[in-house]
Protein backbone atom coordinates (compact mmCIF):
# COMPACT_ATOMS: atom_id res chain seq x y z
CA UNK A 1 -12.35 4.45 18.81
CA UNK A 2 -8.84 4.12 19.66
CA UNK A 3 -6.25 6.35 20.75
CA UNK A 4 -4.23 7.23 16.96
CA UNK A 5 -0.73 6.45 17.15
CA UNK A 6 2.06 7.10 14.57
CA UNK A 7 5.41 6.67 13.88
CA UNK A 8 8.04 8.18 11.53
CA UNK A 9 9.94 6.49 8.69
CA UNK A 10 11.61 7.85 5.54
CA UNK A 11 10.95 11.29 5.81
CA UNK A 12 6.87 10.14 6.19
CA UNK A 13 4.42 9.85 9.12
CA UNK A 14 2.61 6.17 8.84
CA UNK A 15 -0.62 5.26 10.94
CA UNK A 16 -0.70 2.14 13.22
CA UNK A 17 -3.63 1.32 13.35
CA UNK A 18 -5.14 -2.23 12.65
CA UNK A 19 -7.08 -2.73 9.35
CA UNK A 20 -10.87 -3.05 11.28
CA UNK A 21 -9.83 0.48 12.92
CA UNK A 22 -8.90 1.95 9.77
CA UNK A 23 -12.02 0.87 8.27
CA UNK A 24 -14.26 2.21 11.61
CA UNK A 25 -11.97 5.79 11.39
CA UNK A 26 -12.89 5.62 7.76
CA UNK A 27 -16.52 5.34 7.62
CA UNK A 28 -16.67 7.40 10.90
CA UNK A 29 -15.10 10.33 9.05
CA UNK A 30 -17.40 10.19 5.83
CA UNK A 31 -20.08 12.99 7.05
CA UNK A 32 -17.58 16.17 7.00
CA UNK A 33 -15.15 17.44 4.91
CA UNK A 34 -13.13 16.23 2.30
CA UNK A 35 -9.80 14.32 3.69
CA UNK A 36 -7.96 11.31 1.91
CA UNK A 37 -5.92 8.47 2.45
CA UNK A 38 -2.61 7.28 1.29
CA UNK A 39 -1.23 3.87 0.98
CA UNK A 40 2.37 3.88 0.12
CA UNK A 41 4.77 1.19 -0.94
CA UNK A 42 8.36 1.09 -1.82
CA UNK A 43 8.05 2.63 -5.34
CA UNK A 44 5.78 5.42 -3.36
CA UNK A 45 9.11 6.02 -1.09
CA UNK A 46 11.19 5.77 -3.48
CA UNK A 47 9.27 9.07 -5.38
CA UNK A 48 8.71 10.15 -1.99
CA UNK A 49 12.50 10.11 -1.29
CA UNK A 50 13.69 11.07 -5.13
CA UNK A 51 11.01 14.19 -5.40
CA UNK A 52 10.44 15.68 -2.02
CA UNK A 53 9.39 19.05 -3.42
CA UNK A 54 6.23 17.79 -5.20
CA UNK A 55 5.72 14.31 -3.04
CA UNK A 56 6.04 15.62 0.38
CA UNK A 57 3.29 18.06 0.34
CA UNK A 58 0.67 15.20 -0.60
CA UNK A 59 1.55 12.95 2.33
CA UNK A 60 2.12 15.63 4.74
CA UNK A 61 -1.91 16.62 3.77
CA UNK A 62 -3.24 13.53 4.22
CA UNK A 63 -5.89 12.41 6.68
CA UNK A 64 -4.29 8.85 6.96
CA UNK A 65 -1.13 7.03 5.70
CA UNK A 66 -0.87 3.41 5.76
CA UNK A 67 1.96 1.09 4.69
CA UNK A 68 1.32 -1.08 1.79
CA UNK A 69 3.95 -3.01 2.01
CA UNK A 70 5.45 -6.05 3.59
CA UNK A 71 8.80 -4.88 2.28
CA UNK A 72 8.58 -1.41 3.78
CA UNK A 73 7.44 -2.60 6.80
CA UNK A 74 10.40 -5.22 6.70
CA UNK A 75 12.85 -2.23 6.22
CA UNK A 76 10.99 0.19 8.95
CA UNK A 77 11.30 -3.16 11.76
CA UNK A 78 15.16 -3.12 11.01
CA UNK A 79 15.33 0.72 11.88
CA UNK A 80 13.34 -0.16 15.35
CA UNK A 81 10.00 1.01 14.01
CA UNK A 82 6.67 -0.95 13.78
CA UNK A 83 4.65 -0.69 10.61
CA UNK A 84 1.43 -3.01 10.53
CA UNK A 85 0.50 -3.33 6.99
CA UNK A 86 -2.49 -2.06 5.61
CA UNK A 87 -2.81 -2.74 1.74
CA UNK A 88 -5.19 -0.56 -0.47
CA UNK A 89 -6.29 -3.62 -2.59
CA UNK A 90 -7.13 -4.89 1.20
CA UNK A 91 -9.05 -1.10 2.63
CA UNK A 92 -10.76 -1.24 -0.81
CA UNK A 93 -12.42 -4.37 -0.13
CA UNK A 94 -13.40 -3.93 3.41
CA UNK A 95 -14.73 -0.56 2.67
CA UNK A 96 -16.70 -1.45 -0.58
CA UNK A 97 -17.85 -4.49 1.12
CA UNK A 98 -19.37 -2.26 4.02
CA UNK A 99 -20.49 0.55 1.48
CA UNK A 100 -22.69 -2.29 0.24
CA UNK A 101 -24.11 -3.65 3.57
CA UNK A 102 -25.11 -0.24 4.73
CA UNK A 103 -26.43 0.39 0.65
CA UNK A 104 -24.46 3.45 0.46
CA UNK A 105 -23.38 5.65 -3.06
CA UNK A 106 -19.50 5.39 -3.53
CA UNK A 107 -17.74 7.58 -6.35
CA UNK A 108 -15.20 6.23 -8.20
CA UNK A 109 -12.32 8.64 -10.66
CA UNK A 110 -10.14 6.72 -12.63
CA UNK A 111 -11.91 3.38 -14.17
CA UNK A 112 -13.71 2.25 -17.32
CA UNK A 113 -17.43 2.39 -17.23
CA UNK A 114 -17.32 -1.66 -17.89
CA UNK A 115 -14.99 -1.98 -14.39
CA UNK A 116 -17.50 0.32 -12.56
CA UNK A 117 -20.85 -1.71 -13.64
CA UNK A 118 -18.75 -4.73 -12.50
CA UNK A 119 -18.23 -3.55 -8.95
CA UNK A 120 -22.13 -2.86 -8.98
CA UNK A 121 -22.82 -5.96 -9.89
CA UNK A 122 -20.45 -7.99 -7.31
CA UNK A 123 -21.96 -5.69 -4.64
CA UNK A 124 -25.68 -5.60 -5.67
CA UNK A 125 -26.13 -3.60 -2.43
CA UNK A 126 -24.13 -0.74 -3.58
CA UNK A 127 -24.83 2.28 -5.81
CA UNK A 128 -21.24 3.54 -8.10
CA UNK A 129 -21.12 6.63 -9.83
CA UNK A 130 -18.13 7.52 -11.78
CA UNK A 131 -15.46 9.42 -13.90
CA UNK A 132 -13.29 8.05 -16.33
CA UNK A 133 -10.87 11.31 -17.01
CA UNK A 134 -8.53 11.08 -20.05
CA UNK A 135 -5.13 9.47 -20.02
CA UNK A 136 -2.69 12.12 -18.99
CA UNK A 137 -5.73 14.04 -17.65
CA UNK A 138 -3.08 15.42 -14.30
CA UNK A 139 -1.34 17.74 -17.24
CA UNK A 140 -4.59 19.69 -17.96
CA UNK A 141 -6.15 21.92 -15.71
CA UNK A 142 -9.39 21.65 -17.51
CA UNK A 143 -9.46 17.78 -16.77
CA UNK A 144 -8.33 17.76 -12.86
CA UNK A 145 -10.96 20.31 -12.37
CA UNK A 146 -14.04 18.12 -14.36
CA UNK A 147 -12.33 15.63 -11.69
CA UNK A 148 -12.42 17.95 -8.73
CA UNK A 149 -15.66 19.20 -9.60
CA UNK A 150 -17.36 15.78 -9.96
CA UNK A 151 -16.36 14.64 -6.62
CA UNK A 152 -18.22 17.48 -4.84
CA UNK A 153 -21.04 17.44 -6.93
CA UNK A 154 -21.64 13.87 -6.10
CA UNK A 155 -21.16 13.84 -2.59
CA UNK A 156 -20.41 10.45 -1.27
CA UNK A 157 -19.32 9.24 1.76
CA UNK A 158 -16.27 7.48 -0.22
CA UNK A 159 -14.31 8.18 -2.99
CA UNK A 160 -11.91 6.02 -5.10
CA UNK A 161 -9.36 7.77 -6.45
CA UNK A 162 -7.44 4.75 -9.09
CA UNK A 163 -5.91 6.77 -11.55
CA UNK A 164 -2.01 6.19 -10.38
CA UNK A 165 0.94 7.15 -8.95
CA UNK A 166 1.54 10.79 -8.29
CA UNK A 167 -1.86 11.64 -10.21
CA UNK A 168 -4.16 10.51 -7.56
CA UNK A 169 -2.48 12.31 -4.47
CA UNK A 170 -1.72 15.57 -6.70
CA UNK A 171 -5.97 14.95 -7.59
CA UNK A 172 -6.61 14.85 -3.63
CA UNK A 173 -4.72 17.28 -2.42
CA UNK A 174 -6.83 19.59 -5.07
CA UNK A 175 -9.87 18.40 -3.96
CA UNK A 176 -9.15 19.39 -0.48
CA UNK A 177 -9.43 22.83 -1.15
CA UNK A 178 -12.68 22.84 -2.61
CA UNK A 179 -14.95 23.76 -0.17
CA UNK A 180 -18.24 21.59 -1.25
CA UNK A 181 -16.12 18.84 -1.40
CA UNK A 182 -17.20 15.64 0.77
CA UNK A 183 -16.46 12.35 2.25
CA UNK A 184 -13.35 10.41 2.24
CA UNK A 185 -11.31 10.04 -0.66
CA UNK A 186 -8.87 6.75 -0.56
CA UNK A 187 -5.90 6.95 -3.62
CA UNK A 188 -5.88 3.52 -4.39
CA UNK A 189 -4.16 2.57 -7.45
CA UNK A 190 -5.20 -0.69 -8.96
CA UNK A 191 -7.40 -1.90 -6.35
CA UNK A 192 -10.42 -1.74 -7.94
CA UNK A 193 -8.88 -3.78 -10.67
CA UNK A 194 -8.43 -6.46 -8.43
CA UNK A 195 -11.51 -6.65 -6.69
CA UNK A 196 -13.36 -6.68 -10.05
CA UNK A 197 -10.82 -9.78 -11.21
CA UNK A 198 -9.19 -7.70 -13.82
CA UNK A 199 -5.86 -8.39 -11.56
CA UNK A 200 -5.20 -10.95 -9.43
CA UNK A 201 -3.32 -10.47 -6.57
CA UNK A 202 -1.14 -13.14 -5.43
CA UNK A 203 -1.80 -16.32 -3.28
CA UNK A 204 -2.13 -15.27 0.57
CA UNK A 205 1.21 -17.10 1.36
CA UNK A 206 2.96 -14.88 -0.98
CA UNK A 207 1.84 -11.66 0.21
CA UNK A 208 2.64 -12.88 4.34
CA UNK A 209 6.30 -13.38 2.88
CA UNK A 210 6.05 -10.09 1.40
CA UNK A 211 6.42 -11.14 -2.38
CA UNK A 212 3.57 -10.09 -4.07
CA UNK A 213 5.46 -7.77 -5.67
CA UNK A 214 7.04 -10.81 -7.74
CA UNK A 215 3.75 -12.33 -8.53
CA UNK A 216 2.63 -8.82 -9.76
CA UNK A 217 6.07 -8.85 -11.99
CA UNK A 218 5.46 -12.49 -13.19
CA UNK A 219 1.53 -11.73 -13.98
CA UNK A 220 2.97 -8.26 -16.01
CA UNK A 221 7.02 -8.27 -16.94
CA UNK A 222 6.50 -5.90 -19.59
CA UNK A 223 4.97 -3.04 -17.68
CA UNK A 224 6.25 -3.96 -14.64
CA UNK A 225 10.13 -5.28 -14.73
CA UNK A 226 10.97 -1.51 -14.93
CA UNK A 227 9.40 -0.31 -11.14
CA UNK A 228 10.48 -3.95 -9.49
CA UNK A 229 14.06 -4.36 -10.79
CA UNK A 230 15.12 -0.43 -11.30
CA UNK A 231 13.31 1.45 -9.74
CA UNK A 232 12.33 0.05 -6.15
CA UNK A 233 15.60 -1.22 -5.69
CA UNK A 234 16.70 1.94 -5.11
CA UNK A 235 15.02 1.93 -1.64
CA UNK A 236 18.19 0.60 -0.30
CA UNK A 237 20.36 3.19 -1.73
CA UNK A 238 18.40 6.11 -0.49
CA UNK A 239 18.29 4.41 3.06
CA UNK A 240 21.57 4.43 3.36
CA UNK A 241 22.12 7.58 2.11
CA UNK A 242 19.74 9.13 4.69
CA UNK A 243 21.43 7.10 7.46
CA UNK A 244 24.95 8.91 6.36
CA UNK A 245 23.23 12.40 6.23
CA UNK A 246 22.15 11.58 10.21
């Protein structure tokens, strides 16, 4: 295993390491307690950045933090940092791919009982249980706990978390504290939606030049043109606000 490095960006600690060592950490980790990963990207920073009171808690909690961004790791090279990208879509694939090899039981929280039996049946190998919790399930304590309870009553080595942007970091950071609680849990976002072909991500050469975001805005305008041309934008304006307040 190698030695963990990180560096500092934004207000947020990122891991270095390569994806194949993220993966081997991952799976290594899977027998003990319950820790989770993060994958941030510029709309992630920008909350980050925006909301410290209720963002910086989750990231400061998690296990392992990984950029998922060519952008962001565009912006961190111009500050002097180095910040290999890791995307979830990416850590998703490798890990489910492995889950399957090894015949393992994943959970995932967050998608339709159709996109589950689909990642069963692209990974024959693999055995998914799930939970689909309501939309807007993060504003009722009832719900998050069905969620928090389900993950340590199933007990898996990995755990999906896909339900979003704060919801599935506020979700891990409560299962943390439950003390049956398991395994790794990895907030992922719409990464299962892409490995099941629901979404496609965009051609490699895209995402090396760090524009996937555009194909993702192209595939979606209408939910979409509001995070890409408002919202992450703002990135640059809360840089350079930071670099005034140091």
């Amino acid at each position: 295993m190698s030695i963990r490095e990180s560096v500092y960006f934004l207000g947020s600690r990122f891991d270095t390491e390569s994806l194949e060592e993220a993966v081997h950490n991952i799976l290594a980790e899977t027998r003990g307690g319950f820790k989770y990963v993060v994958t941030p990207n510029v709309h992630h920073m920008v909350r980050l950045l925006e909301d410290p009171a209720t963002m910086q808690p989750l990231y400061e909690r998690a296990w392992r933090v990984y950029c998922d961004s060519r952008v962001l790791s565009c912006l961190a090279w111009f500050s002097g940092r180095r910040l290999p990208v890791i995307t979830g879509s990416d850590l998703t694939a490798h890990l489910i791919a492995r889950a399957a090899e090894q015949r393992l039981t994943i959970a995932l929280v967050g998608p339709t009982a159709a996109a589950c039996a689909a990642v069963g049946y692209k990974y024959p190998g693999l055995n998914v249980v799930f939970h689909t919790p309501p939309m807007g399930f993060i504003k009722s304590e009832h719900e998050v706990q069905k969620c928090v309870e389900f993950v340590a009553k199933t007990q898996t080595p990995l755990i999906f978390l896909a339900v979003g942007m704060p919801q599935q970091e506020i979700l891990a950071r409560q299962i943390v504290d439950h003390p049956q609680a398991r395994g790794v849990g990895l907030c992922v976002g719409a990464s299962i939606d892409f490995l099941t072909g629901k979404e496609r991500r965009a051609p490699v050469w895209l995402q090396k030049v760090g524009l996937e975001w555009l194909h993702r805005l192209l595939s979606d305008p209408r939910r979409l043109a509001s995070r890409y041309l408002i919202e992450c934008p703002r990135i640059f304006y809360l840089i350079y606000l930071k670099r005034r307040k140091s």
